[in-house]
PDB file of N, CA and C in Angstrom:
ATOM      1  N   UNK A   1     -59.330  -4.457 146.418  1.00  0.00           N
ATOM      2  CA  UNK A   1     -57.900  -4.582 146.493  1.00  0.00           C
ATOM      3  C   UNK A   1     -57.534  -6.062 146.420  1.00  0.00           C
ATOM      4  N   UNK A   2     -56.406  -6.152 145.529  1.00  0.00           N
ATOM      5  CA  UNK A   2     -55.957  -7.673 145.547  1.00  0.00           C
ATOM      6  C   UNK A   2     -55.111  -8.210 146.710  1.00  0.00           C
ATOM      7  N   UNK A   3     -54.796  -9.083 147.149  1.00  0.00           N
ATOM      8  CA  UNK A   3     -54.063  -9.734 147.926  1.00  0.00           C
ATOM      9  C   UNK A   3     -52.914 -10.226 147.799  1.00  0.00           C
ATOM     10  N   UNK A   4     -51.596 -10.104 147.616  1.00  0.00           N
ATOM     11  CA  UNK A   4     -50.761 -11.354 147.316  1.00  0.00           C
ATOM     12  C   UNK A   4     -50.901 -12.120 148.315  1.00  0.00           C
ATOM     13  N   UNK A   5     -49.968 -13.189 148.029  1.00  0.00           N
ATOM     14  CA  UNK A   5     -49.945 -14.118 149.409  1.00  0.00           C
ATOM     15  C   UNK A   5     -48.797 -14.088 150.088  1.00  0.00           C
ATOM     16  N   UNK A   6     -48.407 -15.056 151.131  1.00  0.00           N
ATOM     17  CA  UNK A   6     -47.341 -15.033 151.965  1.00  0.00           C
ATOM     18  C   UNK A   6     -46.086 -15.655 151.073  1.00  0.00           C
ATOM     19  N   UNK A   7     -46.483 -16.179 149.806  1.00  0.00           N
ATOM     20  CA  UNK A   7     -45.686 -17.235 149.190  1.00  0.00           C
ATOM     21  C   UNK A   7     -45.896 -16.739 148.084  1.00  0.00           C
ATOM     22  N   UNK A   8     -44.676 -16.298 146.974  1.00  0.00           N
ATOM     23  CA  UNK A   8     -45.075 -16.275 145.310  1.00  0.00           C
ATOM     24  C   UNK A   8     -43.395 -16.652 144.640  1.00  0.00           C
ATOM     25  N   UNK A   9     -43.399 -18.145 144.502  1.00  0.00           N
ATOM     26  CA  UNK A   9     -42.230 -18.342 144.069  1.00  0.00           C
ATOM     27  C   UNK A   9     -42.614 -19.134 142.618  1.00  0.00           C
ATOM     28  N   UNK A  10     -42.103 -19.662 142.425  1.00  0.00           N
ATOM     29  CA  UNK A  10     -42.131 -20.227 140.481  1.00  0.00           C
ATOM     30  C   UNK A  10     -42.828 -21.554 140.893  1.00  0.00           C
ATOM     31  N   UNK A  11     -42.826 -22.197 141.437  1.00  0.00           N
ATOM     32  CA  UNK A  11     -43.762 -23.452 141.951  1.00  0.00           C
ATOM     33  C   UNK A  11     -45.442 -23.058 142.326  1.00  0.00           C
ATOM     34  N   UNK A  12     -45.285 -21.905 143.160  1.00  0.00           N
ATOM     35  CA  UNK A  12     -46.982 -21.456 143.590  1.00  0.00           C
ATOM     36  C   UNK A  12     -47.555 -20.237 141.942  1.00  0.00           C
ATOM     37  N   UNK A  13     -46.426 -19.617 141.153  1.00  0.00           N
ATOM     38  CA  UNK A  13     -47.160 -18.317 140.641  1.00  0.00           C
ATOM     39  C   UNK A  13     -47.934 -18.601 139.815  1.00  0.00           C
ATOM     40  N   UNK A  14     -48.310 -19.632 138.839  1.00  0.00           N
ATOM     41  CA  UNK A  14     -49.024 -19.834 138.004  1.00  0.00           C
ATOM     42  C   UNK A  14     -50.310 -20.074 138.740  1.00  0.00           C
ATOM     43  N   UNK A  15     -50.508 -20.564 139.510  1.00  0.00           N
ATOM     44  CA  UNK A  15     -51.965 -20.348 141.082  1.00  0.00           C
ATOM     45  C   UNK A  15     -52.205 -19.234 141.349  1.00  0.00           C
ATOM     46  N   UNK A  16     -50.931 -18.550 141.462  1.00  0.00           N
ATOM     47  CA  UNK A  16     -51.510 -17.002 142.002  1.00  0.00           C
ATOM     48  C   UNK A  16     -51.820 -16.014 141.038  1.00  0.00           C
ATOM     49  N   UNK A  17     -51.391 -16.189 139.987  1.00  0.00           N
ATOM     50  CA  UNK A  17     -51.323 -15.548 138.975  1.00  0.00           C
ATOM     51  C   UNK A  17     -52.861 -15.521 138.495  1.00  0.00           C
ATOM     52  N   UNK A  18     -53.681 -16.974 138.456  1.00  0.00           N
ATOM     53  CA  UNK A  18     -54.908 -17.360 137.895  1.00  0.00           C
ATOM     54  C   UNK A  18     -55.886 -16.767 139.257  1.00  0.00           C
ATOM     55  N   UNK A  19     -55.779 -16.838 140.660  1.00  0.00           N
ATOM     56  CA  UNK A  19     -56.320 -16.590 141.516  1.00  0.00           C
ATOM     57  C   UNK A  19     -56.290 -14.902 140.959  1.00  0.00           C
ATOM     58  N   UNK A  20     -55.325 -14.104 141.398  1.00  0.00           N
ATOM     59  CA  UNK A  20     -55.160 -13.025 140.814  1.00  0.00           C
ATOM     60  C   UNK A  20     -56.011 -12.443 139.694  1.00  0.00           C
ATOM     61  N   UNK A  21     -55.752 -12.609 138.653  1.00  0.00           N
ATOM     62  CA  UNK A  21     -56.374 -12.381 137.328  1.00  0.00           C
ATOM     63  C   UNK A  21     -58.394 -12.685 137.557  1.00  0.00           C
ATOM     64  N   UNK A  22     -58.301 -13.909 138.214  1.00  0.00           N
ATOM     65  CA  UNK A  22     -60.274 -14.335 138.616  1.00  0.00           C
ATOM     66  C   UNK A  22     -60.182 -12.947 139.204  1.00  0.00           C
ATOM     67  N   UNK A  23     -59.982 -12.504 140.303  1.00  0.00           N
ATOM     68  CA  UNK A  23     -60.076 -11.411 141.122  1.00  0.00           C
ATOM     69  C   UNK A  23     -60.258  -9.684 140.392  1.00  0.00           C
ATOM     70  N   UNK A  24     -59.467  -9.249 139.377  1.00  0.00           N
ATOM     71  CA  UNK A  24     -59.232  -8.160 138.081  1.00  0.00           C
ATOM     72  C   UNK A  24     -60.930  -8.005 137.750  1.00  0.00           C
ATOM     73  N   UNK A  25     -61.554  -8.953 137.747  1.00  0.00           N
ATOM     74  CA  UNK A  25     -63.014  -8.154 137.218  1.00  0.00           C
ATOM     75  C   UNK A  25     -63.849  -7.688 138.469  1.00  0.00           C
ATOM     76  N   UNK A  26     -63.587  -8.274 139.562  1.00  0.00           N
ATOM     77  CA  UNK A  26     -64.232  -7.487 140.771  1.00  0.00           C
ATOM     78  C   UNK A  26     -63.528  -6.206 140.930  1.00  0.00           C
ATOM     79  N   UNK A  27     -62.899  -5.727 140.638  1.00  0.00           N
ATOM     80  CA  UNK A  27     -62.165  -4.512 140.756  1.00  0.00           C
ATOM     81  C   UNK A  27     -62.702  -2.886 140.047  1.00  0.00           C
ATOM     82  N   UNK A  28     -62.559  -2.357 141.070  1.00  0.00           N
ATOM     83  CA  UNK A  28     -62.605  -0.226 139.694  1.00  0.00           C
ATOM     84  C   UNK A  28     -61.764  -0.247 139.067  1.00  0.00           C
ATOM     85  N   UNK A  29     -61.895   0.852 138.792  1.00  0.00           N
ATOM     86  CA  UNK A  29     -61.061   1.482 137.379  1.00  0.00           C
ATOM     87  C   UNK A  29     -59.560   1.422 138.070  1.00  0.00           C
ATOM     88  N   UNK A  30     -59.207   1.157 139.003  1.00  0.00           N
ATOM     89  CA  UNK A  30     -58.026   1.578 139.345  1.00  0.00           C
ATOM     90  C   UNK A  30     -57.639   0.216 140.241  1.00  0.00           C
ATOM     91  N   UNK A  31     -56.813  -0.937 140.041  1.00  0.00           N
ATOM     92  CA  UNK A  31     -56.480  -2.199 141.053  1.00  0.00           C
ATOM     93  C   UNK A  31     -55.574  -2.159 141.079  1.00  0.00           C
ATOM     94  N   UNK A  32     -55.786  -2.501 142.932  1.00  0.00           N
ATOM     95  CA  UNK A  32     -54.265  -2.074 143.506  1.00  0.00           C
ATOM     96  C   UNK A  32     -54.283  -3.564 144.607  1.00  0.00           C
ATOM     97  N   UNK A  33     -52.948  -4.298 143.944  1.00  0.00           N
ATOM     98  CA  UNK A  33     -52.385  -5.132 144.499  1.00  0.00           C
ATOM     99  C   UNK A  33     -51.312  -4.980 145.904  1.00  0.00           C
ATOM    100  N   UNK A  34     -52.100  -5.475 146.867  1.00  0.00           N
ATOM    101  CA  UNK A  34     -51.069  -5.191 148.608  1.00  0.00           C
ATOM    102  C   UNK A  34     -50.339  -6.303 148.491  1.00  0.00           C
ATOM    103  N   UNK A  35     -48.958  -5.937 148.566  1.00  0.00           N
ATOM    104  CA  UNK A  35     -47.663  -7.287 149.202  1.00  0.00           C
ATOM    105  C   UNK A  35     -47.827  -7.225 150.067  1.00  0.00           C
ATOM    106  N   UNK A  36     -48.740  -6.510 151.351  1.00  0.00           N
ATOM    107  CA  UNK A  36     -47.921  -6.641 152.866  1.00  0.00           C
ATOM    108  C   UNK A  36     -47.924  -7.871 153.077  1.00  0.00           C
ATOM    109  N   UNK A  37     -48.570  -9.049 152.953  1.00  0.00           N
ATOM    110  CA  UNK A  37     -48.185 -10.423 153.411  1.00  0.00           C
ATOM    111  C   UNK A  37     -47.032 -11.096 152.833  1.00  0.00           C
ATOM    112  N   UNK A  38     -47.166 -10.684 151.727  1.00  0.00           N
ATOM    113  CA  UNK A  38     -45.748 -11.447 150.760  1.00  0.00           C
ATOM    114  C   UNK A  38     -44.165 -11.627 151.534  1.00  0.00           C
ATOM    115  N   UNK A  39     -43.897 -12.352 151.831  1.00  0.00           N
ATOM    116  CA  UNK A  39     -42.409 -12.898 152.869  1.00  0.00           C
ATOM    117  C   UNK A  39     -41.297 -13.629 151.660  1.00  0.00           C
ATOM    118  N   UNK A  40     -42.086 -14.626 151.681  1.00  0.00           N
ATOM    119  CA  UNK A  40     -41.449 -15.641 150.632  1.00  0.00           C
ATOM    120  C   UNK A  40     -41.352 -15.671 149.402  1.00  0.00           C
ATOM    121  N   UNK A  41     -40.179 -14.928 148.295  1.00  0.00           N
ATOM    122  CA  UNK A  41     -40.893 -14.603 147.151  1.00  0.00           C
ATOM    123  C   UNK A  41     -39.151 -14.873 145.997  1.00  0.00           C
ATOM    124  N   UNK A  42     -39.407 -15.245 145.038  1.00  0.00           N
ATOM    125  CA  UNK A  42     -38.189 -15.113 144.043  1.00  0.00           C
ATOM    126  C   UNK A  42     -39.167 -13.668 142.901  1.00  0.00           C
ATOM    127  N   UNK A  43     -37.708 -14.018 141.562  1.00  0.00           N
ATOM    128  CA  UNK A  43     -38.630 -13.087 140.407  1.00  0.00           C
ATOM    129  C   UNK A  43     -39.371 -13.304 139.965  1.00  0.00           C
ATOM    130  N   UNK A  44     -40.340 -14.965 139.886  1.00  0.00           N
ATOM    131  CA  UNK A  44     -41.988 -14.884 139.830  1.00  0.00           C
ATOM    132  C   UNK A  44     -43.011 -13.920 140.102  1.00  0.00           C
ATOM    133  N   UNK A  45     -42.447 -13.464 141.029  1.00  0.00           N
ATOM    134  CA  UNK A  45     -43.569 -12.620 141.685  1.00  0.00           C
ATOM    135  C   UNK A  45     -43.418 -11.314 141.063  1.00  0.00           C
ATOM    136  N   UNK A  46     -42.365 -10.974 140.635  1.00  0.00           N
ATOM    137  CA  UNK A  46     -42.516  -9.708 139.549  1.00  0.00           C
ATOM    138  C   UNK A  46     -42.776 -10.122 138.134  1.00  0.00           C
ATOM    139  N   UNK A  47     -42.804 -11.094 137.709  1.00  0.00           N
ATOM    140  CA  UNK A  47     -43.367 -11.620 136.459  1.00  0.00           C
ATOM    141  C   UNK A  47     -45.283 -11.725 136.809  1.00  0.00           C
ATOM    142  N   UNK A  48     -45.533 -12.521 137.835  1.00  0.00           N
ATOM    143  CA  UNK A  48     -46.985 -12.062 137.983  1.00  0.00           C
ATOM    144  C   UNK A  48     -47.506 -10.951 137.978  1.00  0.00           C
ATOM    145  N   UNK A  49     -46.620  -9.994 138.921  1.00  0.00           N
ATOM    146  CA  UNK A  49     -47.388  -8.494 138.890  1.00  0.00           C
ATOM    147  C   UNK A  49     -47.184  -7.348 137.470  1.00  0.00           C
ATOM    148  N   UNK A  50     -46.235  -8.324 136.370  1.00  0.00           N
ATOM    149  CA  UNK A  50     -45.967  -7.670 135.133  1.00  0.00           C
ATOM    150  C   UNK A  50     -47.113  -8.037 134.297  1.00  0.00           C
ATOM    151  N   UNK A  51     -47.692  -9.301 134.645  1.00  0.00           N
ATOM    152  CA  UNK A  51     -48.745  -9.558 133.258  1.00  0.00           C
ATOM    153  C   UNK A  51     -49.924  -9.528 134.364  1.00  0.00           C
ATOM    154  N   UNK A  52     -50.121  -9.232 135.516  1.00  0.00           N
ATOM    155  CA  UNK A  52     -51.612  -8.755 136.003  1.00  0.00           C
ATOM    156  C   UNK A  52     -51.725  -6.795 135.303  1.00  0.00           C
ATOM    157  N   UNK A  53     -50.557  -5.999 135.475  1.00  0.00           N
ATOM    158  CA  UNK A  53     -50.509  -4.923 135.170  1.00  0.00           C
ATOM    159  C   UNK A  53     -50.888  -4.809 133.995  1.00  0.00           C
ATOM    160  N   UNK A  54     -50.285  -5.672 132.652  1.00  0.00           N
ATOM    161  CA  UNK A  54     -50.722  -6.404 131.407  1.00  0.00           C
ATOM    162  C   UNK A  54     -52.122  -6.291 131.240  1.00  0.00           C
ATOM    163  N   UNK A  55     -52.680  -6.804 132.101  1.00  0.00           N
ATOM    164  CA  UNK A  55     -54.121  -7.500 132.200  1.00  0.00           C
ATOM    165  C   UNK A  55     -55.175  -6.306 132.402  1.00  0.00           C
ATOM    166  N   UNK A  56     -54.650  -5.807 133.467  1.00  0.00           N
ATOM    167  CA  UNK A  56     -55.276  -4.185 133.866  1.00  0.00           C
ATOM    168  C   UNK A  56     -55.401  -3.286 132.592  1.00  0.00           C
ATOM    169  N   UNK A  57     -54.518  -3.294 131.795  1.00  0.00           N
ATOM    170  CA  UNK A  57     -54.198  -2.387 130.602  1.00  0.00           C
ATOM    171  C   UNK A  57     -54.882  -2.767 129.654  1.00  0.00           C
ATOM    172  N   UNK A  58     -55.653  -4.389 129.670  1.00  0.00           N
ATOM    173  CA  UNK A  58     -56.029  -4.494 128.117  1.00  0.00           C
ATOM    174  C   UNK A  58     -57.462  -4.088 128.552  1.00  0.00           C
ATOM    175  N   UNK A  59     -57.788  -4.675 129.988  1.00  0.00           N
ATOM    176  CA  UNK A  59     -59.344  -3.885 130.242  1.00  0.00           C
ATOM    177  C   UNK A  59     -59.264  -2.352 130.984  1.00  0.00           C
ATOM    178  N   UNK A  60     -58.267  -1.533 130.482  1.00  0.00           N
ATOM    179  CA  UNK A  60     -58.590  -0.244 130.515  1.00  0.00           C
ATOM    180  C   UNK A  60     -58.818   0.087 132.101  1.00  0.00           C
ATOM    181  N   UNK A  61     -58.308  -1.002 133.041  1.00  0.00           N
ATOM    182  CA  UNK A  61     -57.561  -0.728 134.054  1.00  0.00           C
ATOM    183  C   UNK A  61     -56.536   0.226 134.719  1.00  0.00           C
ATOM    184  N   UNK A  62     -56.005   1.053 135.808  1.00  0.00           N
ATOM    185  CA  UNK A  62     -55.201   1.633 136.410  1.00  0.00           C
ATOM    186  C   UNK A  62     -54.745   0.559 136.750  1.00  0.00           C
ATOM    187  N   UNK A  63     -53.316   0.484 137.372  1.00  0.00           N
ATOM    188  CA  UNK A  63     -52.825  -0.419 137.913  1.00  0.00           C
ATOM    189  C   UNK A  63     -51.528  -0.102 139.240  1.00  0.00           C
ATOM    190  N   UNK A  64     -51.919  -0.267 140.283  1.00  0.00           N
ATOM    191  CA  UNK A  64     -50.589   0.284 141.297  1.00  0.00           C
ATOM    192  C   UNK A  64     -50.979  -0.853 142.074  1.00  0.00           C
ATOM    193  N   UNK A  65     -49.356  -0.784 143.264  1.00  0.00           N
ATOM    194  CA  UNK A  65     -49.226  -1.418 143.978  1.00  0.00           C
ATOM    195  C   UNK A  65     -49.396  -0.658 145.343  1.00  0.00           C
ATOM    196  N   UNK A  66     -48.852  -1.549 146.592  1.00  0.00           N
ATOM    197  CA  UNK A  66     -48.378  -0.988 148.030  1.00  0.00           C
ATOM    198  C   UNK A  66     -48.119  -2.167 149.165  1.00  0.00           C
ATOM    199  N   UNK A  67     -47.256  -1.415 149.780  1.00  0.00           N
ATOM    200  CA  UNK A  67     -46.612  -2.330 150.700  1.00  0.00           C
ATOM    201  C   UNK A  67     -46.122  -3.650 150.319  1.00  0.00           C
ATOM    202  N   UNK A  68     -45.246  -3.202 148.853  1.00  0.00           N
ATOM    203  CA  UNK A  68     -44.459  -4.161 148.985  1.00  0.00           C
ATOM    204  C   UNK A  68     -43.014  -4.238 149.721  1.00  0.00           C
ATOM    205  N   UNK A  69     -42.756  -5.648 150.047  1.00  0.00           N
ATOM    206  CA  UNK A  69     -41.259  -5.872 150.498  1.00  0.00           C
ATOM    207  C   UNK A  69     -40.116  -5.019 150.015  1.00  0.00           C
ATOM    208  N   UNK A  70     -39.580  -4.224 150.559  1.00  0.00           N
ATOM    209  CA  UNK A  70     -37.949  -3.604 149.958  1.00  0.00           C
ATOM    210  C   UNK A  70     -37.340  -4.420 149.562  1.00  0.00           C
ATOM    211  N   UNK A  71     -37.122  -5.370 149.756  1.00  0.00           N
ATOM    212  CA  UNK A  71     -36.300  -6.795 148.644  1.00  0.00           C
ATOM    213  C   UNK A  71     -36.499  -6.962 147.902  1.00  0.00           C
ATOM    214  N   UNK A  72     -38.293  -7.040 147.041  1.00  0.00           N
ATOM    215  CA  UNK A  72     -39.110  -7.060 145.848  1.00  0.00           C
ATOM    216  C   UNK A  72     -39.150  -5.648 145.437  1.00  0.00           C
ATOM    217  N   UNK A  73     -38.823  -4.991 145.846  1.00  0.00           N
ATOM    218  CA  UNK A  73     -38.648  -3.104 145.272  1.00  0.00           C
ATOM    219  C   UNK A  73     -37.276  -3.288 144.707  1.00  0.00           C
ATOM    220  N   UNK A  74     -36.242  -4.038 145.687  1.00  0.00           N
ATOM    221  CA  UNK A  74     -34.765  -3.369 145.269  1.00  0.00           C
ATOM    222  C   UNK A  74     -34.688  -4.708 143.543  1.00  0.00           C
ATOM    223  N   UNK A  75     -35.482  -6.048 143.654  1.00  0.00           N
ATOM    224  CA  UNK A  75     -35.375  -6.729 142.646  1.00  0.00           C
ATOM    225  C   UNK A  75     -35.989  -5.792 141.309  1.00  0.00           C
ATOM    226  N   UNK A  76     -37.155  -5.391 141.311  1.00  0.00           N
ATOM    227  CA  UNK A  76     -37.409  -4.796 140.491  1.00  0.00           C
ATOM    228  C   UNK A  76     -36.602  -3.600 139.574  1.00  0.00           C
ATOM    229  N   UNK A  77     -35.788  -2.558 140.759  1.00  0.00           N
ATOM    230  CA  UNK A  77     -34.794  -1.939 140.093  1.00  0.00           C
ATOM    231  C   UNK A  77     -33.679  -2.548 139.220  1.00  0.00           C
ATOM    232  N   UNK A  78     -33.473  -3.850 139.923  1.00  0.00           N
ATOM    233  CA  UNK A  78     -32.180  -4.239 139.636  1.00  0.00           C
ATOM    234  C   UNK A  78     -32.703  -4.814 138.247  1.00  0.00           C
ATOM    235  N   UNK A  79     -33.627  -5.383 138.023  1.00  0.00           N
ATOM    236  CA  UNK A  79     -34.794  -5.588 136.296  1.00  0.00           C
ATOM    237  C   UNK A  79     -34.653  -4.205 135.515  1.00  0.00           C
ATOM    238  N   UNK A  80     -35.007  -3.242 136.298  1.00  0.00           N
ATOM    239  CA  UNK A  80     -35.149  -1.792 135.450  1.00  0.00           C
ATOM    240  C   UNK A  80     -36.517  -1.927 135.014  1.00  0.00           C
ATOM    241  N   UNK A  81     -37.402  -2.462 135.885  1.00  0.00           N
ATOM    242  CA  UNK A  81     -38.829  -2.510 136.085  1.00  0.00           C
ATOM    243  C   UNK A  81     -39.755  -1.357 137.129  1.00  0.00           C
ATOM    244  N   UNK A  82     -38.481  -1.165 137.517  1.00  0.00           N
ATOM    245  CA  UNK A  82     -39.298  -0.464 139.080  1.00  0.00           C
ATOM    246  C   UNK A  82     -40.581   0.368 138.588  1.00  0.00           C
ATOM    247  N   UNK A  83     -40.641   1.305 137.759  1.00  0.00           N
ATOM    248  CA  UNK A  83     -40.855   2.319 137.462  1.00  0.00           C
ATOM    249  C   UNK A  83     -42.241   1.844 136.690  1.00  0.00           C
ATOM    250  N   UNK A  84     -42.429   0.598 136.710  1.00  0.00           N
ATOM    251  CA  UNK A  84     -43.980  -0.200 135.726  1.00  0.00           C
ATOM    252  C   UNK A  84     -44.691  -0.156 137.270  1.00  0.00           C
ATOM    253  N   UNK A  85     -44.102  -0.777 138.400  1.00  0.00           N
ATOM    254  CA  UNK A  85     -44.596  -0.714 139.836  1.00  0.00           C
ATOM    255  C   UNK A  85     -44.736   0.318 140.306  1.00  0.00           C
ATOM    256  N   UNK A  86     -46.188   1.437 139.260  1.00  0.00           N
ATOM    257  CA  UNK A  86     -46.303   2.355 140.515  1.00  0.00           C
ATOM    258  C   UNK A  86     -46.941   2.442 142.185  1.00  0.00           C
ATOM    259  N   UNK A  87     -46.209   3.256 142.796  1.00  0.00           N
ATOM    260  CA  UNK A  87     -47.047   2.981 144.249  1.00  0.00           C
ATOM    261  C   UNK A  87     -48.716   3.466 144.002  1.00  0.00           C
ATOM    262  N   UNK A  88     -49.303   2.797 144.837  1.00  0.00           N
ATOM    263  CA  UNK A  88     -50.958   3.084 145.444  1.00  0.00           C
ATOM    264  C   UNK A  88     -50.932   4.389 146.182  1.00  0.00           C
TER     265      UNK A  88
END
């Protein structure tokens, strides 16, 4: 399981994004990224979890989430993304 961090704003995501992605080959057939730490976050952080999902897909990856923030759920709707973020 991946980790986000406590922090994923447009200054840290290109770090997390690369931390992230190193992490995608230790993974099964199925990687599932946890927000529960995630606090601090703009729409970076749904741009990271759009091209890790990306990433999952070109190596024939599953891809879900869990426990993310309701603030980062209600941003995603308001994108008309929600629905790429399936739950774990």
């Amino acid at each position: 399981m991946l980790q986000l961090p406590a922090t994923m704003t447009h200054e840290v995501a290109p770090a997390c994004l690369s931390e992230l992605r190193d992490g995608l080959q230790h993974e099964a057939a199925t990687v599932v990224v946890d927000g529960e730490r995630l606090q601090r976050f703009d729409s970076s952080a749904l741009a990271v979890l759009l091209e890790l999902r990306r990433e999952c897909a070109k190596a024939g990856k599953m891809f879900a989430v869990q426990k993310l923030p309701a603030r980062l759920r209600d941003l995603a709707a308001l994108y008309g993304i929600d629905a790429l973020l399936k739950p774990a």
